[in-house]
N, C-alpha and C. Protein backbone atom coordinates (compact mmCIF):
# COMPACT_ATOMS: atom_id res chain seq x y z
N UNK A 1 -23.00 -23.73 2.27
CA UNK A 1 -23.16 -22.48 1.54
C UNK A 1 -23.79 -21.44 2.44
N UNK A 2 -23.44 -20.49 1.82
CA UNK A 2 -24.20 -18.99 3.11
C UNK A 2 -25.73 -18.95 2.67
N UNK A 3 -26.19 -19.27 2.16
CA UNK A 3 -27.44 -19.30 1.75
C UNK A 3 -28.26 -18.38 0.49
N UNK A 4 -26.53 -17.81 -0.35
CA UNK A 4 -27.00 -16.89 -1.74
C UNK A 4 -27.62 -17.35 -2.51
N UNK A 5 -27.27 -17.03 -3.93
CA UNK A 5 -27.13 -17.30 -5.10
C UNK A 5 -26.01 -18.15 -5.41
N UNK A 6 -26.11 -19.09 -6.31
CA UNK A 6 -25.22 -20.03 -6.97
C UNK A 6 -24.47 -19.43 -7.90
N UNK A 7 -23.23 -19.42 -8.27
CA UNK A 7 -22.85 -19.20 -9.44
C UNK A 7 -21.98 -20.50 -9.73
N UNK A 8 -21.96 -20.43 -11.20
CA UNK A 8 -21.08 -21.34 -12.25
C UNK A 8 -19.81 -21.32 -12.42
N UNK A 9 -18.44 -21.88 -12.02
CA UNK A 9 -17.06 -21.46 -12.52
C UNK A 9 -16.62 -22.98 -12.91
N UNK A 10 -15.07 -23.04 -13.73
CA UNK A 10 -15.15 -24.13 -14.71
C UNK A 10 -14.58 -24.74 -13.41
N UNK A 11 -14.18 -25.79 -13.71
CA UNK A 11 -13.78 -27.20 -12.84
C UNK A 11 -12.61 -26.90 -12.55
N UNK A 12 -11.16 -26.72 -13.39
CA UNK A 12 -10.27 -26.54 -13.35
C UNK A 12 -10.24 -25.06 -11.74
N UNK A 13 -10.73 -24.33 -12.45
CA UNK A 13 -10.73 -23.34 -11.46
C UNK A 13 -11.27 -23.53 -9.90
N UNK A 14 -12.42 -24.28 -9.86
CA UNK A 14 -12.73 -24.71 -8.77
C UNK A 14 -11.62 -25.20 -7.97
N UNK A 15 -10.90 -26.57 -8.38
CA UNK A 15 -9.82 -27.19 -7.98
C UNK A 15 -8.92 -26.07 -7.32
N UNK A 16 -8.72 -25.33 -7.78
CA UNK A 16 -7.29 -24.44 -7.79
C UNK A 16 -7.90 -23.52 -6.76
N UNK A 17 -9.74 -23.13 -6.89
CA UNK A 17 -9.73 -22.06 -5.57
C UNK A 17 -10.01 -22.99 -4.18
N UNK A 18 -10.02 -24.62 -4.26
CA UNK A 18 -10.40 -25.59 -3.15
C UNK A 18 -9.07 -25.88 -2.94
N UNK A 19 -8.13 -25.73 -3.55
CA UNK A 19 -6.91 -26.07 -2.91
C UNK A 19 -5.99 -25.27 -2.23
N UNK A 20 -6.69 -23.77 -2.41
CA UNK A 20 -5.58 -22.17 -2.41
C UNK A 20 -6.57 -22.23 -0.92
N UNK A 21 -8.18 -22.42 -0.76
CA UNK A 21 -8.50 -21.92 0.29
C UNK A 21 -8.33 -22.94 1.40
N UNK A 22 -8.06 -24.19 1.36
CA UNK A 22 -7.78 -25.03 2.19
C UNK A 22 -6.46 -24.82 2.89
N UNK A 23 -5.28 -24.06 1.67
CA UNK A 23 -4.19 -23.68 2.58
C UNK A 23 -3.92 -22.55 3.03
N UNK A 24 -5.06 -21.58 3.13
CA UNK A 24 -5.15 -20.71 3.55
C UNK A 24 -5.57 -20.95 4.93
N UNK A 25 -6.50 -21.58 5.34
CA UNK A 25 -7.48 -22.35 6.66
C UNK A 25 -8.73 -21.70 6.52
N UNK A 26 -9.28 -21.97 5.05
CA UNK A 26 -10.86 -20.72 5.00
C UNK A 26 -11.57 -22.48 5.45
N UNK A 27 -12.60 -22.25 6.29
CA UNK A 27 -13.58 -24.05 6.22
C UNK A 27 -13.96 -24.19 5.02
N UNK A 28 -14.33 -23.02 4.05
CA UNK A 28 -14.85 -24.05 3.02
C UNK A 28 -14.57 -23.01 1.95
N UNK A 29 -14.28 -23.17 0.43
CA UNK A 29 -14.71 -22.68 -0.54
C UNK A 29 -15.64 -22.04 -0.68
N UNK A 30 -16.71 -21.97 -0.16
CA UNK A 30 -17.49 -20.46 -0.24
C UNK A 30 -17.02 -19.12 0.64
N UNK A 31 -16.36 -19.88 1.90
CA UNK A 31 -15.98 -18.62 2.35
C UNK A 31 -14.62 -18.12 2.30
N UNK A 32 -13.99 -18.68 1.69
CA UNK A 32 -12.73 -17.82 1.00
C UNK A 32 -13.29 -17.19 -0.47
N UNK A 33 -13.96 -17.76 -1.47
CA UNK A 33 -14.62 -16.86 -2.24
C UNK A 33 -15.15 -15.82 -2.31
N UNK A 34 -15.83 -15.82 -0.87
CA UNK A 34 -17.19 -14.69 0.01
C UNK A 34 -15.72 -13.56 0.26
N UNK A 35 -14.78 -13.95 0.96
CA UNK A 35 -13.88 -13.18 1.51
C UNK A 35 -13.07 -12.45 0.57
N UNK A 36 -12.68 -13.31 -0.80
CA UNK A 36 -11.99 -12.87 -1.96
C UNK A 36 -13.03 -11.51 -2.79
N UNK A 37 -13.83 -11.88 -2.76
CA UNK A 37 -14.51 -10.96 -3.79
C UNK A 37 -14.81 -10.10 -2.58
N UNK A 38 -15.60 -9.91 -1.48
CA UNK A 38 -15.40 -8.86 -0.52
C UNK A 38 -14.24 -7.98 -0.45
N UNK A 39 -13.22 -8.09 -0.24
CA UNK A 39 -11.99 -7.55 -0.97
C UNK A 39 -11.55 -6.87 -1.64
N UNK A 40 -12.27 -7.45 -3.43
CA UNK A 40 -12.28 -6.96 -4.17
C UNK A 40 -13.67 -5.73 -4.25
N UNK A 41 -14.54 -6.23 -3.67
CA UNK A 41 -15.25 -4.81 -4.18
C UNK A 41 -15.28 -4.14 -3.36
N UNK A 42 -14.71 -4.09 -1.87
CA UNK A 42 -13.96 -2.98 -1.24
C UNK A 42 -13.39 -2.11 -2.04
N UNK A 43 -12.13 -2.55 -2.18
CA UNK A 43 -11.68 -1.77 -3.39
C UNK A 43 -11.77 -1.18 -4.32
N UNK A 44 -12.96 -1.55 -5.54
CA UNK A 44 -13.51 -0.77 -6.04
C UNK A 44 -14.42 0.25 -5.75
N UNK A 45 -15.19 -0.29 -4.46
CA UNK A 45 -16.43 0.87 -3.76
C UNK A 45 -15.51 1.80 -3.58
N UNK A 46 -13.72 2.03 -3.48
CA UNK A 46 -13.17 3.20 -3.25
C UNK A 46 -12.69 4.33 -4.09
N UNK A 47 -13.14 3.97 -5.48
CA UNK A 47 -12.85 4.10 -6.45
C UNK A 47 -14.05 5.76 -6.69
N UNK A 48 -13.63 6.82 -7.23
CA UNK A 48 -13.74 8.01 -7.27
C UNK A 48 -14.68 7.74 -8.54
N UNK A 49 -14.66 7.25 -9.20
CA UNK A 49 -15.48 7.36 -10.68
C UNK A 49 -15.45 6.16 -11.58
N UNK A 50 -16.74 6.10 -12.21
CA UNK A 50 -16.78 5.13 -13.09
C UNK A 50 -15.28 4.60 -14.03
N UNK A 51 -15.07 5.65 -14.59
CA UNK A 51 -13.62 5.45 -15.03
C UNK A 51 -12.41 4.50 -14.38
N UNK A 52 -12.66 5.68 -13.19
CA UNK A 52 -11.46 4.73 -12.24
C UNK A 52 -11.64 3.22 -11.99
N UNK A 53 -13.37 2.72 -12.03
CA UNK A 53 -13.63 1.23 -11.70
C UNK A 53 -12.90 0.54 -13.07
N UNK A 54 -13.76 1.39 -14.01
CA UNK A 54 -13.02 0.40 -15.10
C UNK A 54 -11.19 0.18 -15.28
N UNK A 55 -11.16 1.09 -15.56
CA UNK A 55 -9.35 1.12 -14.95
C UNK A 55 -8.99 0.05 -14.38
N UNK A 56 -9.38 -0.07 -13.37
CA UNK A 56 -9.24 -1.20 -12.30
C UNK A 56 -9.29 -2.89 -12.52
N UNK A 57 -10.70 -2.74 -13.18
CA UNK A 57 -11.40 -3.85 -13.65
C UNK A 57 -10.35 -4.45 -14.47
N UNK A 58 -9.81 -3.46 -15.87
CA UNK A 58 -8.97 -3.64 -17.03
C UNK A 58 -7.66 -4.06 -16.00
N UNK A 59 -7.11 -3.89 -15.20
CA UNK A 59 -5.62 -4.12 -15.19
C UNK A 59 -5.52 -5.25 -14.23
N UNK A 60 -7.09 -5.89 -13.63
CA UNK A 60 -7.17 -7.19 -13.13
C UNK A 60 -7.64 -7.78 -14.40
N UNK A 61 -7.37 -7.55 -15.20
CA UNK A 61 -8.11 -8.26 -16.49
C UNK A 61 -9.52 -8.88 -16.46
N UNK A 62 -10.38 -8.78 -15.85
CA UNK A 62 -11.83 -8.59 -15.86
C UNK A 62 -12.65 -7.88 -17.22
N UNK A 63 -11.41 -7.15 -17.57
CA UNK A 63 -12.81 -6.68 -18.85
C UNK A 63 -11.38 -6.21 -19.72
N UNK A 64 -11.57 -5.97 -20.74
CA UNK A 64 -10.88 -5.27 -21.93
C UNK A 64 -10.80 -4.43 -22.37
């Protein structure tokens, strides 16, 4: 681990992000996670206005 905070995700999902980042060639599940969400909030840090985040958020389905 990089030495963060822990977070919680279900099992099923785990599986599926240990198997997507292994064939990607990330060494481990934290750092294709680290890299995935880096990514993502790139992307939003580009985002002009609160609005626009949510926008965003909504059409990755993150929020409703």
């Amino acid at each position: 681990m990089f030495g963060g905070e822990k977070i919680k995700i279900k099992k099923d999902l785990y599986e599926r992000v240990k198997k997507f980042s292994e064939l990607a060639g990330y060494s481990s599940v934290d750092e294709f996670v680290e890299h995935t969400l880096e990514k993502e909030i790139k992307d939003l840090e580009g985002s002009d206005s609160e609005d626009e985040i949510k926008k965003k958020l909504k059409g990755l389905g993150y929020i409703s």
